[in-house]
Protein backbone atom coordinates (compact mmCIF):
# COMPACT_ATOMS: atom_id res chain seq x y z
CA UNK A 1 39.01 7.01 0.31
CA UNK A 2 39.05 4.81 -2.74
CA UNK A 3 37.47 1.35 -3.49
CA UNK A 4 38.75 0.59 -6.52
CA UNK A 5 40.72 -2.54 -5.31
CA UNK A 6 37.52 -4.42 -5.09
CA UNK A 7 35.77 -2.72 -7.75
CA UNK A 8 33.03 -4.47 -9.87
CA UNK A 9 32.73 -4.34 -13.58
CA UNK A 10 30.18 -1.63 -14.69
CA UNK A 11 28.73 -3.49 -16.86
CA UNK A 12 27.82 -6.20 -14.26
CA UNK A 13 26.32 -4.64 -11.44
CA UNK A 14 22.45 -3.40 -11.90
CA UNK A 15 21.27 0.21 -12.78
CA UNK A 16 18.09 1.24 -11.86
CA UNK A 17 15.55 3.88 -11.63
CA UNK A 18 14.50 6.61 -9.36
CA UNK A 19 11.49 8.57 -10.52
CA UNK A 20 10.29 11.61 -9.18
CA UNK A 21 7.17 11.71 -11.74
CA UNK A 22 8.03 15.13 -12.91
CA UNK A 23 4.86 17.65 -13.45
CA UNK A 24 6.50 19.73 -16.22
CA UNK A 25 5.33 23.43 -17.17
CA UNK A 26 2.07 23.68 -19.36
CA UNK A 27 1.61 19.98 -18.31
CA UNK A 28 -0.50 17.75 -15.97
CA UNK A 29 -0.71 15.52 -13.38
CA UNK A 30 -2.28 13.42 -15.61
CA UNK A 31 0.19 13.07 -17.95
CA UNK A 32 3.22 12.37 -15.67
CA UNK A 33 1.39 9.79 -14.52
CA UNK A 34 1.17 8.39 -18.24
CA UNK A 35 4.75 9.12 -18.84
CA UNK A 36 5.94 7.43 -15.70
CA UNK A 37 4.10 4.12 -16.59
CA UNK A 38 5.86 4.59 -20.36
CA UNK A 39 9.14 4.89 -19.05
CA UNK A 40 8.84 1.87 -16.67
CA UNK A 41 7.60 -0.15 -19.08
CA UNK A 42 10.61 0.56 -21.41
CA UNK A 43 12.75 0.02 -18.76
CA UNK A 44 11.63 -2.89 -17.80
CA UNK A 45 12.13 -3.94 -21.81
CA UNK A 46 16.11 -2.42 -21.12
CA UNK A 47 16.81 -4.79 -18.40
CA UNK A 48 16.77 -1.76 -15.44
CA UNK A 49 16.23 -3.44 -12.25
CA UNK A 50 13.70 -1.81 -10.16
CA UNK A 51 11.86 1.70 -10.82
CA UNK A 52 11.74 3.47 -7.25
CA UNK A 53 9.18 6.63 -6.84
CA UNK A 54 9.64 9.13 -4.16
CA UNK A 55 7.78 10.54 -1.61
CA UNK A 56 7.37 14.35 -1.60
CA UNK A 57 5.21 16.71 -0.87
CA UNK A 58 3.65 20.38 -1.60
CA UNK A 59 5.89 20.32 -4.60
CA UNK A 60 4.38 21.98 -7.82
CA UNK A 61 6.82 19.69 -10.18
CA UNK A 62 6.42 16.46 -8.40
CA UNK A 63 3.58 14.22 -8.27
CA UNK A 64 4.40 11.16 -6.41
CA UNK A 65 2.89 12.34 -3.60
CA UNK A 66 1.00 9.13 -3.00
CA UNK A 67 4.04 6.91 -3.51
CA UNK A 68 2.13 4.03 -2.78
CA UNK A 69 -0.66 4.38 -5.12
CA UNK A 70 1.74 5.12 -7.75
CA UNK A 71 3.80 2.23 -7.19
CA UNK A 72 0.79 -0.34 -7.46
CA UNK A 73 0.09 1.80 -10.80
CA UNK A 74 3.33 1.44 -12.23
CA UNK A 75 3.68 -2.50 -11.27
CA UNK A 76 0.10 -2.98 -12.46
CA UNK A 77 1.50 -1.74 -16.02
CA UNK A 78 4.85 -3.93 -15.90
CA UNK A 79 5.39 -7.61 -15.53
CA UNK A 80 9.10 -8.38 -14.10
CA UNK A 81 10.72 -5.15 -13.14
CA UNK A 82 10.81 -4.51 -9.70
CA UNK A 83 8.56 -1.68 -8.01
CA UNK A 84 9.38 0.26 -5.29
CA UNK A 85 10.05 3.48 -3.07
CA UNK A 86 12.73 5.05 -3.12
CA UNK A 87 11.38 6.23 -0.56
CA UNK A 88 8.40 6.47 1.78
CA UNK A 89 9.33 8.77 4.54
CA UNK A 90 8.65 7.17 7.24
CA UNK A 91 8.27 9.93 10.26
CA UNK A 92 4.75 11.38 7.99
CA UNK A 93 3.40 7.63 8.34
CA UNK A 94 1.70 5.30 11.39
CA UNK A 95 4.55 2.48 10.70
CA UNK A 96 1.09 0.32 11.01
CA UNK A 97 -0.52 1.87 7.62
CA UNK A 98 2.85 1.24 5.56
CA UNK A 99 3.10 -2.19 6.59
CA UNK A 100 -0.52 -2.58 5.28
CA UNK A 101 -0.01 -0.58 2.22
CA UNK A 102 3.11 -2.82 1.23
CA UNK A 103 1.53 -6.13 2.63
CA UNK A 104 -1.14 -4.93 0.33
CA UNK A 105 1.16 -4.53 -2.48
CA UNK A 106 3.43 -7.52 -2.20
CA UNK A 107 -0.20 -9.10 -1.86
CA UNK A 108 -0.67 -8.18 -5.41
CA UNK A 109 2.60 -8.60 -7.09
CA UNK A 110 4.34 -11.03 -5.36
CA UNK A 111 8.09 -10.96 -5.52
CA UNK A 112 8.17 -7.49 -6.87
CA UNK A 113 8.06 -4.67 -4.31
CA UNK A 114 11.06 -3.20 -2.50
CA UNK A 115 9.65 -0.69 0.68
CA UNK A 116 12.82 1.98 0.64
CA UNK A 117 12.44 4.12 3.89
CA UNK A 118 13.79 7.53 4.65
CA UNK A 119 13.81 9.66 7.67
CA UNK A 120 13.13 12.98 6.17
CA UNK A 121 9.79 14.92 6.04
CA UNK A 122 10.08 15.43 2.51
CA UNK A 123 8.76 18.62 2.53
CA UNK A 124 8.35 21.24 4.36
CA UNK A 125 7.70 22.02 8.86
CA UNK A 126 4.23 23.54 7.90
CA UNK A 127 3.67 20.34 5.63
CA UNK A 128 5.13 17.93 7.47
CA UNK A 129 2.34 18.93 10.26
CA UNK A 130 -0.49 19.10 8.31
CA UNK A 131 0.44 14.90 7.36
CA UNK A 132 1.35 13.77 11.06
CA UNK A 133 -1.31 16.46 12.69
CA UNK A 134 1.48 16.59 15.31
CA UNK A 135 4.55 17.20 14.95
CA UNK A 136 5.89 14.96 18.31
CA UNK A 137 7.28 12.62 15.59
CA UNK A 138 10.88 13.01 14.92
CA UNK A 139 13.87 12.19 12.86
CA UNK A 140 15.17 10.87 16.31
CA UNK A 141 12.46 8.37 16.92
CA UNK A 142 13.45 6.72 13.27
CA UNK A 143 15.28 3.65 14.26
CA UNK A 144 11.87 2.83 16.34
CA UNK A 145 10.06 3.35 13.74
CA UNK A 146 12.02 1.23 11.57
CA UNK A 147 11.58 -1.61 14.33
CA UNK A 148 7.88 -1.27 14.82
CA UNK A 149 7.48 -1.76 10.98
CA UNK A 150 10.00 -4.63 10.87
CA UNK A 151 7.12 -6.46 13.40
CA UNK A 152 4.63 -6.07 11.46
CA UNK A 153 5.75 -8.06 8.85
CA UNK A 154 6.86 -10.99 11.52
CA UNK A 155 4.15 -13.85 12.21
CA UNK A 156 4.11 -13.24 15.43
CA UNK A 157 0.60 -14.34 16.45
CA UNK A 158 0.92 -13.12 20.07
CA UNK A 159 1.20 -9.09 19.02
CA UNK A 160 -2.30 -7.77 19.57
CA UNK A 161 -1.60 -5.53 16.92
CA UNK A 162 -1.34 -7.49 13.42
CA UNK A 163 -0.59 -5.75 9.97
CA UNK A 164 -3.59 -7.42 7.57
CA UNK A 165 -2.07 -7.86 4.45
CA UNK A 166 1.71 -7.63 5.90
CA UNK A 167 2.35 -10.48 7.85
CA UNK A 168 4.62 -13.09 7.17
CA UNK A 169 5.49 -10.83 4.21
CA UNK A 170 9.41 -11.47 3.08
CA UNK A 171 9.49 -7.27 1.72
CA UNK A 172 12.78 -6.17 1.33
CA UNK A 173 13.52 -3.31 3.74
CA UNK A 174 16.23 -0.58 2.53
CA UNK A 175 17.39 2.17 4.50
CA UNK A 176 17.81 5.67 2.47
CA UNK A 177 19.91 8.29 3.66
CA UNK A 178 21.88 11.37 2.94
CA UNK A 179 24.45 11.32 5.66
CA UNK A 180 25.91 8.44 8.19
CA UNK A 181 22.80 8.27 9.87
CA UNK A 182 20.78 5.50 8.18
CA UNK A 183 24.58 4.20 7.29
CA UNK A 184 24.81 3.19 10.83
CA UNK A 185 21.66 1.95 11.25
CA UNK A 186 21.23 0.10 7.87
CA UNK A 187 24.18 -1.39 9.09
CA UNK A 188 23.30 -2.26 12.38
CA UNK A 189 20.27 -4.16 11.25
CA UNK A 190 21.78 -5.88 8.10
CA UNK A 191 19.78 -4.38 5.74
CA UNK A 192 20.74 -2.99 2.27
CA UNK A 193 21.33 0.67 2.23
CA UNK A 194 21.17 3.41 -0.89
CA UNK A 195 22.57 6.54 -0.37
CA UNK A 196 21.43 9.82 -2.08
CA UNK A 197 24.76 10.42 -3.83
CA UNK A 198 23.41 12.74 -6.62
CA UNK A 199 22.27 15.42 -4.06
CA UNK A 200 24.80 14.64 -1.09
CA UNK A 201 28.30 13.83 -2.97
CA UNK A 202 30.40 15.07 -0.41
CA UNK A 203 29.44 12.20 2.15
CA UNK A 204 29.01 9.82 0.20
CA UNK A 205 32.62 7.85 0.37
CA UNK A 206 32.31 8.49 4.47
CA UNK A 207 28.77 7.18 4.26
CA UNK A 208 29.30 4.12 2.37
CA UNK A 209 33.10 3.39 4.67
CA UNK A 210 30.60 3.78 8.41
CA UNK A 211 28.03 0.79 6.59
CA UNK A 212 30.60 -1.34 5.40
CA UNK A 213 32.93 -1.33 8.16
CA UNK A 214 30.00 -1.73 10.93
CA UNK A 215 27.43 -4.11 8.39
CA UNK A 216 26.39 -6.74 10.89
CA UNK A 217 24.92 -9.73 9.08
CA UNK A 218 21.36 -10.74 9.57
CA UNK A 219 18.19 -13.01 8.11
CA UNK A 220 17.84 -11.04 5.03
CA UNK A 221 21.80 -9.71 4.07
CA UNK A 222 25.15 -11.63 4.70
CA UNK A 223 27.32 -8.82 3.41
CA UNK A 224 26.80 -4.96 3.21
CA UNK A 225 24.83 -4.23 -0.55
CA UNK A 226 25.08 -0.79 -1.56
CA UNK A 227 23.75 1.28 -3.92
CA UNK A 228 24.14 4.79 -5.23
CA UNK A 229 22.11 7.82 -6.65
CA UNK A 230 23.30 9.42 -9.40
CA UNK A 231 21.77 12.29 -12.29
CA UNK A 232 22.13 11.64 -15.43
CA UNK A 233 21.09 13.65 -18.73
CA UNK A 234 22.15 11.65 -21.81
CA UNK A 235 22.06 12.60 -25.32
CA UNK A 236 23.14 12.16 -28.70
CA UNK A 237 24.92 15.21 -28.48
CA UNK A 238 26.82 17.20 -25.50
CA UNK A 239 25.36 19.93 -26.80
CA UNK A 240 21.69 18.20 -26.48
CA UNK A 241 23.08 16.90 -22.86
CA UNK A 242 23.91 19.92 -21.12
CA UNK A 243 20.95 21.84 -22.98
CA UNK A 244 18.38 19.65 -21.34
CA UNK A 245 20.23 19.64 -17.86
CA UNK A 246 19.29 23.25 -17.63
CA UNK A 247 15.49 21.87 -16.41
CA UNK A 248 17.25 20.41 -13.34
CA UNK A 249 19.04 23.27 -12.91
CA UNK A 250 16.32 25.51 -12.77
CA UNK A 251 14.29 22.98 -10.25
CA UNK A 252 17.67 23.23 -8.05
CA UNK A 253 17.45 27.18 -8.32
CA UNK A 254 13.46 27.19 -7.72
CA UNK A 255 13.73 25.18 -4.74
CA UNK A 256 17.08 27.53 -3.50
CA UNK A 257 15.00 29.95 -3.61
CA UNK A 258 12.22 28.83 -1.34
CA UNK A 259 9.93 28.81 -5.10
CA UNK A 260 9.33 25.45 -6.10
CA UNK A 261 7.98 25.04 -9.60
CA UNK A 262 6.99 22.57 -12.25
CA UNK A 263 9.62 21.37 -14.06
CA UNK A 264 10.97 23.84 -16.58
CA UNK A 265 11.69 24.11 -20.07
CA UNK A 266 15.26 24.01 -20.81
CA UNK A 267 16.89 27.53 -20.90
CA UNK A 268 19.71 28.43 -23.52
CA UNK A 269 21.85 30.00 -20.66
CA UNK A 270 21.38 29.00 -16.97
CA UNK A 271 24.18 31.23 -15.96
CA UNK A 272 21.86 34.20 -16.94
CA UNK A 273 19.13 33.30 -14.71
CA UNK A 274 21.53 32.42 -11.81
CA UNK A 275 23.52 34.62 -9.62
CA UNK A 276 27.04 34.06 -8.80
CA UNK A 277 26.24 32.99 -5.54
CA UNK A 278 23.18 30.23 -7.16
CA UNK A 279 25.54 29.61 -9.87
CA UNK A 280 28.11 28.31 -6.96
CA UNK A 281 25.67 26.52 -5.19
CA UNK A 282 24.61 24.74 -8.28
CA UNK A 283 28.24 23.35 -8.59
CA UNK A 284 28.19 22.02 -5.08
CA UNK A 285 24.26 20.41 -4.95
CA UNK A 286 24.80 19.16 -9.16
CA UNK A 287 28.64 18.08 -8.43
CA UNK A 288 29.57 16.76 -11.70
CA UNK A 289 31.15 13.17 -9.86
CA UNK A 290 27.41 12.85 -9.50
CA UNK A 291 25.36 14.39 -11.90
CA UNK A 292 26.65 13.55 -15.52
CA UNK A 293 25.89 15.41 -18.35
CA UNK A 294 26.53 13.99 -21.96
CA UNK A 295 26.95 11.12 -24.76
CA UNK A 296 26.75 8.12 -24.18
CA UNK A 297 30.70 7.78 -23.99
CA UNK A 298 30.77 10.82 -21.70
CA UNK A 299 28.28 8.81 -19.44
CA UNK A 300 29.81 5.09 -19.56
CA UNK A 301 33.38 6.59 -18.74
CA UNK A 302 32.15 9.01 -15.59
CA UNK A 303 29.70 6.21 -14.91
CA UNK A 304 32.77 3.91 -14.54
CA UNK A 305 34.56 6.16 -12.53
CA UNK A 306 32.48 6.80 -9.99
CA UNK A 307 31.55 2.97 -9.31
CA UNK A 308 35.16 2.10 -9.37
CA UNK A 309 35.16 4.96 -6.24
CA UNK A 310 32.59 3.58 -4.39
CA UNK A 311 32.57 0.20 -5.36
CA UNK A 312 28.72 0.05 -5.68
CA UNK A 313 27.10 -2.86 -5.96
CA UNK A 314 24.04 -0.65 -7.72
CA UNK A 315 23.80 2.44 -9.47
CA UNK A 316 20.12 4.06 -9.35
CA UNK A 317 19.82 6.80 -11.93
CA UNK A 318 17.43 10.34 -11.78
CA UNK A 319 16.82 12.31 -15.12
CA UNK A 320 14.99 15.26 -14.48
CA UNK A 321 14.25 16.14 -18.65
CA UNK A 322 11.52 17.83 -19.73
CA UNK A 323 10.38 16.67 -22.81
CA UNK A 324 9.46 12.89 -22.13
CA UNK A 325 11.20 11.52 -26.01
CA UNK A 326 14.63 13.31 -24.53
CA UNK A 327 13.93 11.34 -20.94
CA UNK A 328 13.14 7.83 -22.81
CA UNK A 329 16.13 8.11 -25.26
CA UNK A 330 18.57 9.77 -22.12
CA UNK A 331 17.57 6.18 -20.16
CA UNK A 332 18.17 4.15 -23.03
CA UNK A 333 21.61 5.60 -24.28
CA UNK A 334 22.16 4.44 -20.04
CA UNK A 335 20.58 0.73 -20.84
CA UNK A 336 23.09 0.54 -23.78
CA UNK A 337 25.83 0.24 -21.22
CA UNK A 338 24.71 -2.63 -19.72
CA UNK A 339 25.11 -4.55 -22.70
């Protein structure tokens, strides 16, 4: 299925930023913390459009754990850009505490915060009940959830449960999703939806087709807004490029094997760490329509390609680098496009 018909000029539709605050080997928590809030703040100096942090959890090379702390770090450090999640995981959360943590949030930097919700743990069964305590809550019960959170941030001064900061909030609400799932439902309730194209290519096009062709308008959306994940690892070289994608590649093979890890050093050779069968499974999970590797024209011309196939209206980007001076220059060979 191809959108190129209607497709929008790269250079006019919004990239943007998804973070996963990388803990890298030999380094600290500390210290991704401090690179994050560099990175943002050069982004923000770019012209990116919002800098999203992810919720995970018991993961050794990720350390936006407490997405919402984070996020009020990282907007506390920036001015315009905006801040959000890309995303909490809703089913590890009373929807009561989010809508407090947001209204709290928005409180602060008005204008600012996007709340992206997902309906995966984000880690692992043993995890995921040590956060709920119970682990009655389901994937199933999301689109309830997604409702009782909604509420909150109504003035409704009936409810005899109120969300204080959070109501009468205007916080835009995306759905996040890796199959049709949160398609359908971002679509049922009008809300914007961003699907996790650089780990889920394959369903991507069928994902993006169920929203637009179901998208009912509502208060906050006339007309379906998508956007799309994508990896990319610029350099000045190709040789530099795919070099420094080996520290994704590892991360993909650590996690494959049930063995997460900080983020790793890049290797000279992945293929010699890597089994046939990992090597294989790399190819599907990093599919190169969605994880770009190279210059800067190598990334403007896949870049291109892969909006004119989905017709995004937004393009959020993941590097997973190691060394933070390869991860600021990677994002701003990327902000060069948009000019």
């Amino acid at each position: 299925m191809m959108y190129s018909k209607q497709a929008k000029h790269f250079h006019k539709i919004p990239l943007s930023i998804l973070d996963l605050a990388p803990i890298t080997e030999g380094g600290t928590v500390r210290e991704s913390f401090k690179n994050s809030t560099e990175l943002a703040q050069h982004a923000e100096k770019w012209g990116f459009n919002r800098y999203w942090l992810a919720e995970h959890h018991n993961m050794p090379g990720i350390a936006s754990s407490a997405t919402s702390v984070l996020i009020g770090h990282i907007a506390g450090a920036t001015t315009t850009i905006r801040v959000g999640s890309g995303g909490i995981m809703l089913p590890n959360h009373a929807p009561l505490v989010i809508a407090e943590q947001f209204g709290t949030l928005e409180s602060i930097y008005p204008g600012r915060i996007d709340l992206g919700l997902g309906r995966a743990p984000g880690t692992d069964q043993a995890t995921s009940y040590a956060l709920r305590r119970t682990l009655n809550s389901s994937p199933e019960e999301f689109p309830q959830q997604v409702a009782e959170l909604q509420h909150y941030f109504k003035d409704v001064p009936t409810a005899r449960v109120k969300a204080y900061p959070g109501q009468g909030l205007n916080i835009p609400i995306w759905l996040l999703g890796s199959s049709g799932f949160s398609a359908r439902l971002s679509a049922q309730k009008g809300l914007p939806f961003s699907f996790a194209s650089h780990f889920s290519p394959d369903y991507t096009l069928p994902a993006l087709k169920l929203y637009r062709e179901n998208f009912q308008p509502s208060e906050v959306l006339q007309k379906p807004y998508a956007m799309v994940g994508v990896n990319v690892i610029a350099a000045d070289t190709e040789e530099r490029a795919k070099w420094l994608a080996t520290s994704q590649q590892q991360q993909f093979l650590s996690l494959g094997r049930g063995e997460p890890t900080p983020l790793k050093a890049p290797v000279e050779d992945i293929n010699e760490i890597a089994s046939s069968y990992e090597q294989a499974a790399l190819q599907k999970s990093l599919d190169p329509r969605t994880t770009i590797i190279g210059t800067k024209d190598t990334v403007k011309e896949k870049l291109q390609q892969f909006q004119e196939e989905t017709n995004a209206d937004e393009i959020i980007i993941s590097s997973q680098i190691f060394y933070q001076e390869d991860r600021l220059r990677s994002y701003e060979i990327i902000a060069e496009l948009m000019k």
